[in-house]
N, C-alpha and C. Protein backbone atom coordinates (compact mmCIF):
# COMPACT_ATOMS: atom_id res chain seq x y z
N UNK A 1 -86.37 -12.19 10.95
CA UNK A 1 -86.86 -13.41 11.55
C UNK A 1 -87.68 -13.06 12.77
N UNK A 2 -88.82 -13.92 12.73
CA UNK A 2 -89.59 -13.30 13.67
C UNK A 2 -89.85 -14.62 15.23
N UNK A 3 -88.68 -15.71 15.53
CA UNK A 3 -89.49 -16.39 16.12
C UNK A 3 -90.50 -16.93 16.37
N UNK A 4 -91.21 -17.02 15.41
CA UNK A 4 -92.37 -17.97 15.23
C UNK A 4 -92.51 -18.53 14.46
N UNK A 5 -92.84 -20.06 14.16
CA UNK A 5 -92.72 -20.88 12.92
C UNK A 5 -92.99 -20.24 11.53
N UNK A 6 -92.46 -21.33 11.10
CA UNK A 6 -92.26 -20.14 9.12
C UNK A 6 -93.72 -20.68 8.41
N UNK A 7 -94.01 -20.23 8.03
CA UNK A 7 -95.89 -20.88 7.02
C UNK A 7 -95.14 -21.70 6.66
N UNK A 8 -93.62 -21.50 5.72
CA UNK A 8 -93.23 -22.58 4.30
C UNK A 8 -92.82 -23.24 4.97
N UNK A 9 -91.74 -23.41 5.66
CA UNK A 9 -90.99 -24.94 6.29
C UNK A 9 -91.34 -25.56 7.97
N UNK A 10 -92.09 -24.23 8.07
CA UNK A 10 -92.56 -24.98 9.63
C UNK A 10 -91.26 -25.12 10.89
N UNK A 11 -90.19 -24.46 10.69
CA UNK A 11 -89.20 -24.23 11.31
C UNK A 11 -88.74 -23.22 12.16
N UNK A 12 -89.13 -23.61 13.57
CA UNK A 12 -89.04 -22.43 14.73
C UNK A 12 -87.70 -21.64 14.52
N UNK A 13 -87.85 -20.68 13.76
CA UNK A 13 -86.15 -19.70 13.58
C UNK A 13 -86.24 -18.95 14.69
N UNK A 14 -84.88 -18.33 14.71
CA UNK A 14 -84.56 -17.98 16.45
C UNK A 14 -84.14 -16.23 15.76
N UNK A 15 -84.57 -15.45 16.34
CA UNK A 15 -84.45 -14.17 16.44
C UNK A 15 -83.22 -13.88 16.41
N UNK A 16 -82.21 -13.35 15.06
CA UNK A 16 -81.35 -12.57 15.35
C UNK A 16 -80.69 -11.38 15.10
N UNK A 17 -80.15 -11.27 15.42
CA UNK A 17 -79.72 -9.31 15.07
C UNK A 17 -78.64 -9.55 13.76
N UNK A 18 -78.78 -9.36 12.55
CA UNK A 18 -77.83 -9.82 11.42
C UNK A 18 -76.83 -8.23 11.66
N UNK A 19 -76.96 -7.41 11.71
CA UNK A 19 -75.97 -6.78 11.45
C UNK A 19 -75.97 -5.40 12.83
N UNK A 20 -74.51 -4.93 13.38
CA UNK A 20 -74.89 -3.95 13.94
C UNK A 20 -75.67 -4.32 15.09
N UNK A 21 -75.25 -3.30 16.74
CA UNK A 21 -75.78 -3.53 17.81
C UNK A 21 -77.19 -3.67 17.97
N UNK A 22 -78.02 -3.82 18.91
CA UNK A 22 -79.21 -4.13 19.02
C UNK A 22 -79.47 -2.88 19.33
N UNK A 23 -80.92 -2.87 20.11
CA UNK A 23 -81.33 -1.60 21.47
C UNK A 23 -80.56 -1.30 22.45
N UNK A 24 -80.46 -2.14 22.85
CA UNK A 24 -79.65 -2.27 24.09
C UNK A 24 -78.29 -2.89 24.22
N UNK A 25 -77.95 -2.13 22.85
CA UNK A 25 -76.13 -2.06 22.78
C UNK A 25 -75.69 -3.62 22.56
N UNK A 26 -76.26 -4.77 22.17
CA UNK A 26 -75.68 -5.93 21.72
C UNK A 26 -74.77 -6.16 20.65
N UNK A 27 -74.08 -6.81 20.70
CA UNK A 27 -73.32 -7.16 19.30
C UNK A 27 -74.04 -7.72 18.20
N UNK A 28 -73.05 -7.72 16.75
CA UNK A 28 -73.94 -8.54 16.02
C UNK A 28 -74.48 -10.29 16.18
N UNK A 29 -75.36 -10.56 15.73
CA UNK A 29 -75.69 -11.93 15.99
C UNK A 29 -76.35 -12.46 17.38
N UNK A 30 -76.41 -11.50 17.63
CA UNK A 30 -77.17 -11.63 19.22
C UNK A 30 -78.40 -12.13 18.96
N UNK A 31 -78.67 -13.41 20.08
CA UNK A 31 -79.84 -14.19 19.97
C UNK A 31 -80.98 -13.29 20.82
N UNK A 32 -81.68 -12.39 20.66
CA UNK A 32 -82.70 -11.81 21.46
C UNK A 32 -83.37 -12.76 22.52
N UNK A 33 -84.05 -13.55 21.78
CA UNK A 33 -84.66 -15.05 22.02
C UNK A 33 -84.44 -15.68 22.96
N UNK A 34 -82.84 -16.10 22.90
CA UNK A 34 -82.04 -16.52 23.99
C UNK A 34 -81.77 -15.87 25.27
N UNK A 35 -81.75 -14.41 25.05
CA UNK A 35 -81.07 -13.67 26.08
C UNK A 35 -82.68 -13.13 26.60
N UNK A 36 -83.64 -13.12 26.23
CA UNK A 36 -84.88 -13.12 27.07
C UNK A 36 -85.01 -13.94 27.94
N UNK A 37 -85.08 -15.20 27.21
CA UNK A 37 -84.98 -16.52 28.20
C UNK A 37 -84.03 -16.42 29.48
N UNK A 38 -82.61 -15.91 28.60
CA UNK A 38 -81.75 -16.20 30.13
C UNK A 38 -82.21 -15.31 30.93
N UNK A 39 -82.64 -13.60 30.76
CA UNK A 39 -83.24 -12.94 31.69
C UNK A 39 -84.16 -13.59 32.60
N UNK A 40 -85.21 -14.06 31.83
CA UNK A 40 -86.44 -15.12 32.86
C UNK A 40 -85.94 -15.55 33.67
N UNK A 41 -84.65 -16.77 33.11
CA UNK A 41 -84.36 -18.07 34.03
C UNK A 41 -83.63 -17.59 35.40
N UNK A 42 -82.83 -16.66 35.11
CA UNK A 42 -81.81 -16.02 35.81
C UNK A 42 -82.72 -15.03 36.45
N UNK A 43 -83.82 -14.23 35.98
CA UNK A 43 -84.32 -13.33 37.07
C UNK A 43 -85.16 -14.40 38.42
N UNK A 44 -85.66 -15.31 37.61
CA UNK A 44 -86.60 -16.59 38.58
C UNK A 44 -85.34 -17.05 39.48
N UNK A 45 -84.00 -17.76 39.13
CA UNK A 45 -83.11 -18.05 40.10
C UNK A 45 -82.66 -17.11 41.57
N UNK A 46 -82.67 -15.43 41.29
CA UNK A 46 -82.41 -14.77 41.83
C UNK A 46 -84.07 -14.46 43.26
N UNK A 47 -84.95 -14.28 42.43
CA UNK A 47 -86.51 -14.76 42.88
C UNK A 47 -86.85 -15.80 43.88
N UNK A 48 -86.49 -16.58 43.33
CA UNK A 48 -86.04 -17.89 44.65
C UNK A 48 -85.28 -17.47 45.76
N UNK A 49 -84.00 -16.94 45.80
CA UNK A 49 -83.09 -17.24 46.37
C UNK A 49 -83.63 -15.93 47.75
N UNK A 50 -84.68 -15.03 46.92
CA UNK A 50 -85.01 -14.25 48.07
C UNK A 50 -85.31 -12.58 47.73
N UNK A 51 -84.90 -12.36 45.86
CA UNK A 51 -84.87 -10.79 45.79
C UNK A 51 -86.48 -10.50 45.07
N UNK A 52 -86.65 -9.29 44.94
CA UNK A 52 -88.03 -9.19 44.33
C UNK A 52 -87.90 -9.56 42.97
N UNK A 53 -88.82 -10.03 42.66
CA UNK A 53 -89.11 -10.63 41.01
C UNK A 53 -88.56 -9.36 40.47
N UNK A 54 -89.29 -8.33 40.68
CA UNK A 54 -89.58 -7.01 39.59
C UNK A 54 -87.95 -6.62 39.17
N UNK A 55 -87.64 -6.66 40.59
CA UNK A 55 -85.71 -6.10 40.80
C UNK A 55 -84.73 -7.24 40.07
N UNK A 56 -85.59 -8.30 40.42
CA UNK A 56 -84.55 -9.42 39.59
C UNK A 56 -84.40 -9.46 38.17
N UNK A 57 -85.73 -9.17 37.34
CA UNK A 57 -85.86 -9.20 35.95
C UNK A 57 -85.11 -7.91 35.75
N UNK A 58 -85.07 -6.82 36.14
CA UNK A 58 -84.47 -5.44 36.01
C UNK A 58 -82.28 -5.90 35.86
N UNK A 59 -82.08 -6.15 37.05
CA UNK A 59 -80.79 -6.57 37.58
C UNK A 59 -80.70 -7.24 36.27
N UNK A 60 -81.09 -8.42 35.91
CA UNK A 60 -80.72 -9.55 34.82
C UNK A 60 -80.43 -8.98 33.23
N UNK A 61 -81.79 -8.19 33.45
CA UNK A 61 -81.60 -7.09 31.72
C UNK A 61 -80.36 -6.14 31.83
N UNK A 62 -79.87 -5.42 33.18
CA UNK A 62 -79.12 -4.84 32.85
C UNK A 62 -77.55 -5.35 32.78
N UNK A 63 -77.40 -6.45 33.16
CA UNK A 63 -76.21 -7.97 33.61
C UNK A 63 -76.23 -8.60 31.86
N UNK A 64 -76.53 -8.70 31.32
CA UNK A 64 -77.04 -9.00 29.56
C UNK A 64 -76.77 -8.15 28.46
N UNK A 65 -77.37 -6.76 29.14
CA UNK A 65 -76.95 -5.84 28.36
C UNK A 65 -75.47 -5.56 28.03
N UNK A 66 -74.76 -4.94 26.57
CA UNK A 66 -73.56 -5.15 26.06
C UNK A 66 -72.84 -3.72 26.99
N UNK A 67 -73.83 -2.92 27.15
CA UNK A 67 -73.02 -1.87 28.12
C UNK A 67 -73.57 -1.51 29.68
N UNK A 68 -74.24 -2.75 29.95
CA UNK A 68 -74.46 -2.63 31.65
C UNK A 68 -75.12 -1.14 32.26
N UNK A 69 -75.94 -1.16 31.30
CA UNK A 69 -76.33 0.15 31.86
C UNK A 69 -78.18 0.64 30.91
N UNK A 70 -79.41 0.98 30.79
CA UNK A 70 -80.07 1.14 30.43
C UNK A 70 -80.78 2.36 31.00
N UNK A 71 -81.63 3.19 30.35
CA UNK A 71 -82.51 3.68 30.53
C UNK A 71 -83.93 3.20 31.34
N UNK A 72 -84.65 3.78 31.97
CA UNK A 72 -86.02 3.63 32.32
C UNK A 72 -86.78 3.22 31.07
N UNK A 73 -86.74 3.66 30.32
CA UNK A 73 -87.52 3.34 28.63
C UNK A 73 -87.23 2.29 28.62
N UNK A 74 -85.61 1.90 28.35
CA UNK A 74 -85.17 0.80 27.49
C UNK A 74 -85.20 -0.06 28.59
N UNK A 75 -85.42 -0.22 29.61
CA UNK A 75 -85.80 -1.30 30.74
C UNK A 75 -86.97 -2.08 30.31
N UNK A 76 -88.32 -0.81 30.47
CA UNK A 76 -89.24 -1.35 30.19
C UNK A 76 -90.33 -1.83 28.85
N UNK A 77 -89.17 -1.37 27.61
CA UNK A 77 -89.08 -2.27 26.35
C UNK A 77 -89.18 -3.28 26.50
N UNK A 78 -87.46 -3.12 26.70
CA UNK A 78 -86.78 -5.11 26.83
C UNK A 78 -87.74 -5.67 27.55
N UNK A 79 -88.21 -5.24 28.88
CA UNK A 79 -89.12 -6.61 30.01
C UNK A 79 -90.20 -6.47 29.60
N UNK A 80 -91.30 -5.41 28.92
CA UNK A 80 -92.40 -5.14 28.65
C UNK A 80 -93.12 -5.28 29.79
N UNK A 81 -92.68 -3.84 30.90
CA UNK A 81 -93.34 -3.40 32.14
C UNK A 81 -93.44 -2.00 31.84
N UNK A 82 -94.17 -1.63 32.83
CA UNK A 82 -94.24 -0.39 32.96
C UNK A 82 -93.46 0.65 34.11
N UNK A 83 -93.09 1.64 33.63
CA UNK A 83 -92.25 2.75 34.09
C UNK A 83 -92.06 2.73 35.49
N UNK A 84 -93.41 2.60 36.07
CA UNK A 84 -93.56 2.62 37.31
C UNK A 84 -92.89 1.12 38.19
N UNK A 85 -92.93 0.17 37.62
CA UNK A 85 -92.16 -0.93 38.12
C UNK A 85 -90.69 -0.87 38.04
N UNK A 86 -90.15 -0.06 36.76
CA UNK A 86 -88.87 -0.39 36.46
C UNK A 86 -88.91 0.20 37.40
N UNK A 87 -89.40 1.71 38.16
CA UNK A 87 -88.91 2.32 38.76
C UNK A 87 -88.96 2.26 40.27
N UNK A 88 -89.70 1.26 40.75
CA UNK A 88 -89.75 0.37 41.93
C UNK A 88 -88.47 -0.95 42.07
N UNK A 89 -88.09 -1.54 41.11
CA UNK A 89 -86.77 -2.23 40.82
C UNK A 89 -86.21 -1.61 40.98
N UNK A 90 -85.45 -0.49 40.64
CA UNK A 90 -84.45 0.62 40.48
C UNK A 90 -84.22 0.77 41.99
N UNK A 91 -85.53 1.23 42.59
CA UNK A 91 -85.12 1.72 43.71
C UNK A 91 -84.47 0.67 44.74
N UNK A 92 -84.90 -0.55 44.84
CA UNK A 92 -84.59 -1.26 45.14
C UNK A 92 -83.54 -2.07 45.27
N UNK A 93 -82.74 -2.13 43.74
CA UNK A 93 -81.21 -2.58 43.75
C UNK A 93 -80.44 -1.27 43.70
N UNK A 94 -80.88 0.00 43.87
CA UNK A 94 -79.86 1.02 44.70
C UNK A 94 -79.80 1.16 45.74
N UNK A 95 -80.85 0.79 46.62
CA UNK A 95 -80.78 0.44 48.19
C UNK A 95 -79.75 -0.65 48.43
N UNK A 96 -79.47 -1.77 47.55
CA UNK A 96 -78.72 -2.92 48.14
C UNK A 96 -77.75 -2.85 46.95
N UNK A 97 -76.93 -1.68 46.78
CA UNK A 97 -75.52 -1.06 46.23
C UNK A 97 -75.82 -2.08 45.11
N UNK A 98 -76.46 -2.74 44.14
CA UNK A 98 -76.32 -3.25 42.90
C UNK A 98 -76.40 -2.33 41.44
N UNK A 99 -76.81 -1.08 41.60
CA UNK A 99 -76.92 -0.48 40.47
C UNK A 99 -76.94 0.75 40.80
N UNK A 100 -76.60 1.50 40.41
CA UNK A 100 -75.96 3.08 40.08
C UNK A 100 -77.02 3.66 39.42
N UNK A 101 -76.97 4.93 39.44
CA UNK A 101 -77.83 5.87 38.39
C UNK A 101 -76.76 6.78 38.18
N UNK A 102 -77.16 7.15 36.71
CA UNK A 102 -75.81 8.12 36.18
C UNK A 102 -76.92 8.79 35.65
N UNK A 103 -76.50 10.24 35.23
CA UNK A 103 -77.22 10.81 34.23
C UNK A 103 -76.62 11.24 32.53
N UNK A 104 -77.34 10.54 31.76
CA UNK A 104 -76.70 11.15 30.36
C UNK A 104 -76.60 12.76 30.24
N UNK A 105 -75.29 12.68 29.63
CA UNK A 105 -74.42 13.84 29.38
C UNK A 105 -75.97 14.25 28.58
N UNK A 106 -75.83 16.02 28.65
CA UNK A 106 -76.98 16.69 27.53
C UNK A 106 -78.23 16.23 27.97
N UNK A 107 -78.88 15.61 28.84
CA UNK A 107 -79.80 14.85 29.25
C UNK A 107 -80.83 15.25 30.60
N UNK A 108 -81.99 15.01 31.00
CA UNK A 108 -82.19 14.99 31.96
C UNK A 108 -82.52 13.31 32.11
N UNK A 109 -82.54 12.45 30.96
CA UNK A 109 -83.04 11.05 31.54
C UNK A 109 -81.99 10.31 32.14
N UNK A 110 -82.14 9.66 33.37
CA UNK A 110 -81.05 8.69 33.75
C UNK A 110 -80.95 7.23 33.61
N UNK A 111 -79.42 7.13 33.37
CA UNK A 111 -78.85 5.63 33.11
C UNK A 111 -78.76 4.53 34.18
N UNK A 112 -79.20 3.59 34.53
CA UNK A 112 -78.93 2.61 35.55
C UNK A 112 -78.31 1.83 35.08
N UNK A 113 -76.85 1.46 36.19
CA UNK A 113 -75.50 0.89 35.77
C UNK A 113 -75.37 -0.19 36.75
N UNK A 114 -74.83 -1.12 36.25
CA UNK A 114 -74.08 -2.01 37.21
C UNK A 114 -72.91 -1.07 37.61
N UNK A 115 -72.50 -1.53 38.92
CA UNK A 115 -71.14 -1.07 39.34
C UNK A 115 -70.01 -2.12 38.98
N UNK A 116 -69.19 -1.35 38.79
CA UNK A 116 -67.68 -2.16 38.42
C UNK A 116 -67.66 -3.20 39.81
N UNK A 117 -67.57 -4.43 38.95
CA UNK A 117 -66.72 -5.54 40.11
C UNK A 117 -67.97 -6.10 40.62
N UNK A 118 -69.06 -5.79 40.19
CA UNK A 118 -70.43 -5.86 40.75
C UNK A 118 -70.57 -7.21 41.97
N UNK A 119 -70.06 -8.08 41.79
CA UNK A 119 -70.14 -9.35 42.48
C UNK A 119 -69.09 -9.28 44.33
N UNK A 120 -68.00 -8.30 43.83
CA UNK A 120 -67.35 -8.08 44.79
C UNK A 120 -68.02 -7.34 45.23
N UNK A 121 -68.35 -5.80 44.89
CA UNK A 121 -68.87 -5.01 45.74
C UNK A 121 -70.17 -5.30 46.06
N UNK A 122 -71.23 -6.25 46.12
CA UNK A 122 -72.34 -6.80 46.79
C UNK A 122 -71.69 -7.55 47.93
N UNK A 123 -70.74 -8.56 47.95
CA UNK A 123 -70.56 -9.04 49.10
C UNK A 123 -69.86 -8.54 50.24
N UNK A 124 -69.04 -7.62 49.47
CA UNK A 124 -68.12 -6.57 50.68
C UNK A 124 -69.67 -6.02 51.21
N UNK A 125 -70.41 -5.57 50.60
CA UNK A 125 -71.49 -4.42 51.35
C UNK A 125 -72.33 -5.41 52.51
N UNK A 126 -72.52 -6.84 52.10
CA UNK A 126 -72.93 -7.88 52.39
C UNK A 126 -72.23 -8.18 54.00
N UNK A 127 -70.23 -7.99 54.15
CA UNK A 127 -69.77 -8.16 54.83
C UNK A 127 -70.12 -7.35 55.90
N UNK A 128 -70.25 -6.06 55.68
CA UNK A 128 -70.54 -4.77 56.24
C UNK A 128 -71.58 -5.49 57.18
N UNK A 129 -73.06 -5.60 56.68
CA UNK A 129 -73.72 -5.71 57.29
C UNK A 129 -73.62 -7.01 58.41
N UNK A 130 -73.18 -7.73 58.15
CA UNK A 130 -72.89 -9.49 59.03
C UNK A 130 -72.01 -8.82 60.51
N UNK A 131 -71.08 -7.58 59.65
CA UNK A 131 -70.77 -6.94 61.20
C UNK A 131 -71.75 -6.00 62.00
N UNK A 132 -72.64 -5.71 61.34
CA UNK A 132 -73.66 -4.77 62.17
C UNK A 132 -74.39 -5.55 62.81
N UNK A 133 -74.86 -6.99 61.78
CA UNK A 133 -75.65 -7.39 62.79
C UNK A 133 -74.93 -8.14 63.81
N UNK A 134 -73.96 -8.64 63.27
CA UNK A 134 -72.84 -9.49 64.63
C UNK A 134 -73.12 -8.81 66.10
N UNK A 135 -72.85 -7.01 66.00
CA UNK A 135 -73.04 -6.16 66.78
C UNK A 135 -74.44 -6.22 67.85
N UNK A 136 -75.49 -6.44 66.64
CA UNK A 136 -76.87 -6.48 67.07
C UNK A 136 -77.13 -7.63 68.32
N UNK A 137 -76.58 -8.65 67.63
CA UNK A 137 -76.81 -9.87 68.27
C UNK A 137 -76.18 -9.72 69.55
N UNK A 138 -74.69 -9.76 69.49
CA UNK A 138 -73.88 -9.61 70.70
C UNK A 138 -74.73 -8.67 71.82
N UNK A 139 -75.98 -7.24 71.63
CA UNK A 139 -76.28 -7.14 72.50
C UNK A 139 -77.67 -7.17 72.79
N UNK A 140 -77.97 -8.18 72.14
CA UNK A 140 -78.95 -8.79 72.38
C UNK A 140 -78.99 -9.72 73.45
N UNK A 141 -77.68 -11.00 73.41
CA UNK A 141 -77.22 -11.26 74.43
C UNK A 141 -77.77 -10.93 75.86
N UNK A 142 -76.96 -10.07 75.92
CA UNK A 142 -76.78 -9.42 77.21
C UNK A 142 -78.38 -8.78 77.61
N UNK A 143 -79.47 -8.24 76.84
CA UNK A 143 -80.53 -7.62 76.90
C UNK A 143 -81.78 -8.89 77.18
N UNK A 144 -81.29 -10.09 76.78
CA UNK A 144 -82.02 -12.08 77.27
C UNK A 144 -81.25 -12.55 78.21
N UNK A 145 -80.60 -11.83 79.32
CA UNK A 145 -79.73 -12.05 80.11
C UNK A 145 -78.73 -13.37 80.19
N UNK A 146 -77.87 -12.91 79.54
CA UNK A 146 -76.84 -13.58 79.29
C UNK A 146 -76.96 -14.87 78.35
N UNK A 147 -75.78 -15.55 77.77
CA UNK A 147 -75.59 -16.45 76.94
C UNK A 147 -75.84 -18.21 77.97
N UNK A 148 -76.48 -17.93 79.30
CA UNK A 148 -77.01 -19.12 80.11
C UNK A 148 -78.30 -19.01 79.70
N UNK A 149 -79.06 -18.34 79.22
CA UNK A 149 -80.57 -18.35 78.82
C UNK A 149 -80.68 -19.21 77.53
N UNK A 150 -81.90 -19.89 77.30
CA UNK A 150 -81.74 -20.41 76.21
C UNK A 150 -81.74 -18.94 74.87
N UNK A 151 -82.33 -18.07 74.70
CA UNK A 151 -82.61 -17.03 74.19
C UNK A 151 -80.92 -16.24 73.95
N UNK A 152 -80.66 -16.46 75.54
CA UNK A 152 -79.01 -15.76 74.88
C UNK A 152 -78.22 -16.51 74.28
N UNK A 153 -78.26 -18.04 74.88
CA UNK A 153 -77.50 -19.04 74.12
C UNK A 153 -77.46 -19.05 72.73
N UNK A 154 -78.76 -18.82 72.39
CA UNK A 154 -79.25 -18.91 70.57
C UNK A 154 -78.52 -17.63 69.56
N UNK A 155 -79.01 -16.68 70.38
CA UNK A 155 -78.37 -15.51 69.89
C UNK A 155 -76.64 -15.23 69.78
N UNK A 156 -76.48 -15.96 70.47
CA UNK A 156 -74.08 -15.97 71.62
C UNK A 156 -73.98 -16.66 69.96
N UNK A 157 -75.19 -17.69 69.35
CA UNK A 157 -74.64 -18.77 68.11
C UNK A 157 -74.17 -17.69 67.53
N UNK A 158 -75.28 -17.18 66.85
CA UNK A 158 -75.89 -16.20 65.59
C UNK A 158 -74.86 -15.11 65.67
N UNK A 159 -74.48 -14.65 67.11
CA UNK A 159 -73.04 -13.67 66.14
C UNK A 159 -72.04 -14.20 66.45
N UNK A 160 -71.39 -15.48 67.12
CA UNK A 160 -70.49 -15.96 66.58
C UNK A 160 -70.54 -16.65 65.32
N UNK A 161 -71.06 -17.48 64.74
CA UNK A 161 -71.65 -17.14 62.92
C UNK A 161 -71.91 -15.90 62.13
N UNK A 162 -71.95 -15.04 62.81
CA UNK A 162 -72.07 -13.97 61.88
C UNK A 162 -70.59 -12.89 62.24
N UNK A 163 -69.77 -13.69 62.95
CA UNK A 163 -68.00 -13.12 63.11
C UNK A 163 -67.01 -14.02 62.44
N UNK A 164 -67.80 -15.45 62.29
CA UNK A 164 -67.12 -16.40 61.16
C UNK A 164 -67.45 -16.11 60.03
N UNK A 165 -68.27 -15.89 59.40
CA UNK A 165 -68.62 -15.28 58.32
C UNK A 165 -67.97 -14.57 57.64
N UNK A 166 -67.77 -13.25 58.81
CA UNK A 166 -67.17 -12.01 58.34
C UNK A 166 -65.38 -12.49 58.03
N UNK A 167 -65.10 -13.23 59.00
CA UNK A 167 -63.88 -13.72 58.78
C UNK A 167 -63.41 -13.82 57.33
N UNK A 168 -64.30 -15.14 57.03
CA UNK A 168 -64.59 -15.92 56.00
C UNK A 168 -64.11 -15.19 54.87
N UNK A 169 -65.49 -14.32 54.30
CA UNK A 169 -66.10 -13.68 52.95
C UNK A 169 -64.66 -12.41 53.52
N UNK A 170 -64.28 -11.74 54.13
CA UNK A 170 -62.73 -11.53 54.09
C UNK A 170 -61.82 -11.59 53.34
N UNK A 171 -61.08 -13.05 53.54
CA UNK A 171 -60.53 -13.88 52.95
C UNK A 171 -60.74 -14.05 51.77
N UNK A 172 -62.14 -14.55 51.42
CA UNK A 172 -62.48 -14.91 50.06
C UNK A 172 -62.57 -14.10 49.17
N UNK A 173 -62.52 -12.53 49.40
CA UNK A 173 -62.67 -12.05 48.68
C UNK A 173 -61.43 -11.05 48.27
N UNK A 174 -60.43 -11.40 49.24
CA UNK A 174 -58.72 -11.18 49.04
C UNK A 174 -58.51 -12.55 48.32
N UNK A 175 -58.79 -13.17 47.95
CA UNK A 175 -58.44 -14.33 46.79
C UNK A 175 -59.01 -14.52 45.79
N UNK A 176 -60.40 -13.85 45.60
CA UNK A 176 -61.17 -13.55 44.78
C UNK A 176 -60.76 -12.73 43.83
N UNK A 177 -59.55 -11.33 44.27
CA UNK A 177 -59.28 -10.09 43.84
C UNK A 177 -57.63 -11.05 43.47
N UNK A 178 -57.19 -11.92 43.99
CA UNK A 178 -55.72 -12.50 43.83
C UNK A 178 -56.09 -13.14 42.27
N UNK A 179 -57.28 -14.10 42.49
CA UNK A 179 -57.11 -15.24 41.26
C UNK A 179 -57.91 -14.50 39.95
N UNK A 180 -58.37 -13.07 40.01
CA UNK A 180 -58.87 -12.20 39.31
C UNK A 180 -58.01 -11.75 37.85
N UNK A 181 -56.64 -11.67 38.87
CA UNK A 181 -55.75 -11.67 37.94
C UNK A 181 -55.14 -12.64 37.09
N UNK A 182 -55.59 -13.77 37.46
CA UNK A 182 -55.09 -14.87 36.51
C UNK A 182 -55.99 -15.37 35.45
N UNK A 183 -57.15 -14.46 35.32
CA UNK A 183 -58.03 -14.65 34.44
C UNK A 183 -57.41 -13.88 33.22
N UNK A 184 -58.14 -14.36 31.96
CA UNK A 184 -58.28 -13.45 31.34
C UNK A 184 -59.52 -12.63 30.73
N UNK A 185 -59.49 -11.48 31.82
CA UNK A 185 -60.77 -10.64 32.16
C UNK A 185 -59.94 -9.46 31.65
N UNK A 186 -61.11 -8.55 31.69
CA UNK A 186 -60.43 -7.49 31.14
C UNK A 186 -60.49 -6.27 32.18
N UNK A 187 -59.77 -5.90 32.50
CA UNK A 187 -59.07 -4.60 33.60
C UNK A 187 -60.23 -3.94 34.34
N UNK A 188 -60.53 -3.90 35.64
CA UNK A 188 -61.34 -3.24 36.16
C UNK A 188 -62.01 -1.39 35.50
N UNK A 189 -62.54 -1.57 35.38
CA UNK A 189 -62.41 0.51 34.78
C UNK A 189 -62.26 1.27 36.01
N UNK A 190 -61.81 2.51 36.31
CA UNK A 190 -62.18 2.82 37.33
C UNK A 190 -63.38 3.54 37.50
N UNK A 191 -63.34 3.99 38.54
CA UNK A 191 -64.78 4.63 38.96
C UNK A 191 -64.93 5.72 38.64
């Protein structure tokens, strides 16, 4: 099936994998079709919210994929980019702890992985930073002479918001790891 209307019945059929994983490690019956789309929609949501397009479509293909993990090749199959972008994405969500590089066993080509827990370990790394900059701010403060300036006042906000925060995402993510277990998810792997 090729996704595009049929000559005989004129009926948009939807791309699917009848038997056996895809390229990129899918199960059978996998809607290609569909899971392009959700890449788009989901790389554009992420796009918005503030990350690079290139990194977002990358992140999304490999979040889709049945084993969270792809090649440079098989990146730029699936998105139909070139090497040099995947490899500007890449660099990019390994700077902001979202994806791993492994190297295949027997291999010199490398694998880019989600990390286990992926959602937790972005916001812990996330937390990290809310305390550096908390830090930043606090002496900033003091460098707009004092929190009576309007300049220090603004700043006295920004890391007390950025010490509630840290509080916060804390918490949430000791309940995050509590109600984890009441799912039925399947066991962290380890590292």
């Amino acid at each position: 099936m090729s996704g595009v209307d049929s000559a005989e019945d004129g009926v948009d059929e939807e791309r699917q994998v009848p038997d056996g994983p895809d390229a990129a490690g899918g199960p059978q019956g996998r809607d290609e079709d569909a899971v392009g789309r959700f890449v788009e929609r989901f790389a554009s949501e992420l796009a918005e919210a503030g990350m690079q397009r290139m990194a977002a479509r990358v992140f999304a293909a490999l979040l889709v994929s049945e084993t969270g993990s792809m090649t440079s090749a098989e990146l730029a199959s699936a998105l139909r980019i070139s090497p040099a972008a995947v490899s500007g994405a890449v660099r990019y969500l390994s700077q902001v702890n979202m994806v791993g590089r492994e190297r295949e066993p027997g291999s010199r080509r490398d694998r880019y992985v989600l990390h286990n827990e992926l959602w937790y370990e972005t916001f812990t790394n996330r937390d990290r930073i809310l305390t550096r900059w908390e830090q930043v701010m606090r002496e900033g403060v003091a460098s707009a002479g004092g929190p009576g300036t309007a300049a220090g006042a603004r700043m006295a906000e920004t890391a007390a918001f950025f010490t509630f925060l840290h509080g916060e995402l804390s918490q949430l993510m000791d309940r995050w790891r509590e109600h984890r277990t009441t799912l039925d998810l399947p066991p962290i792997p380890p590292r």
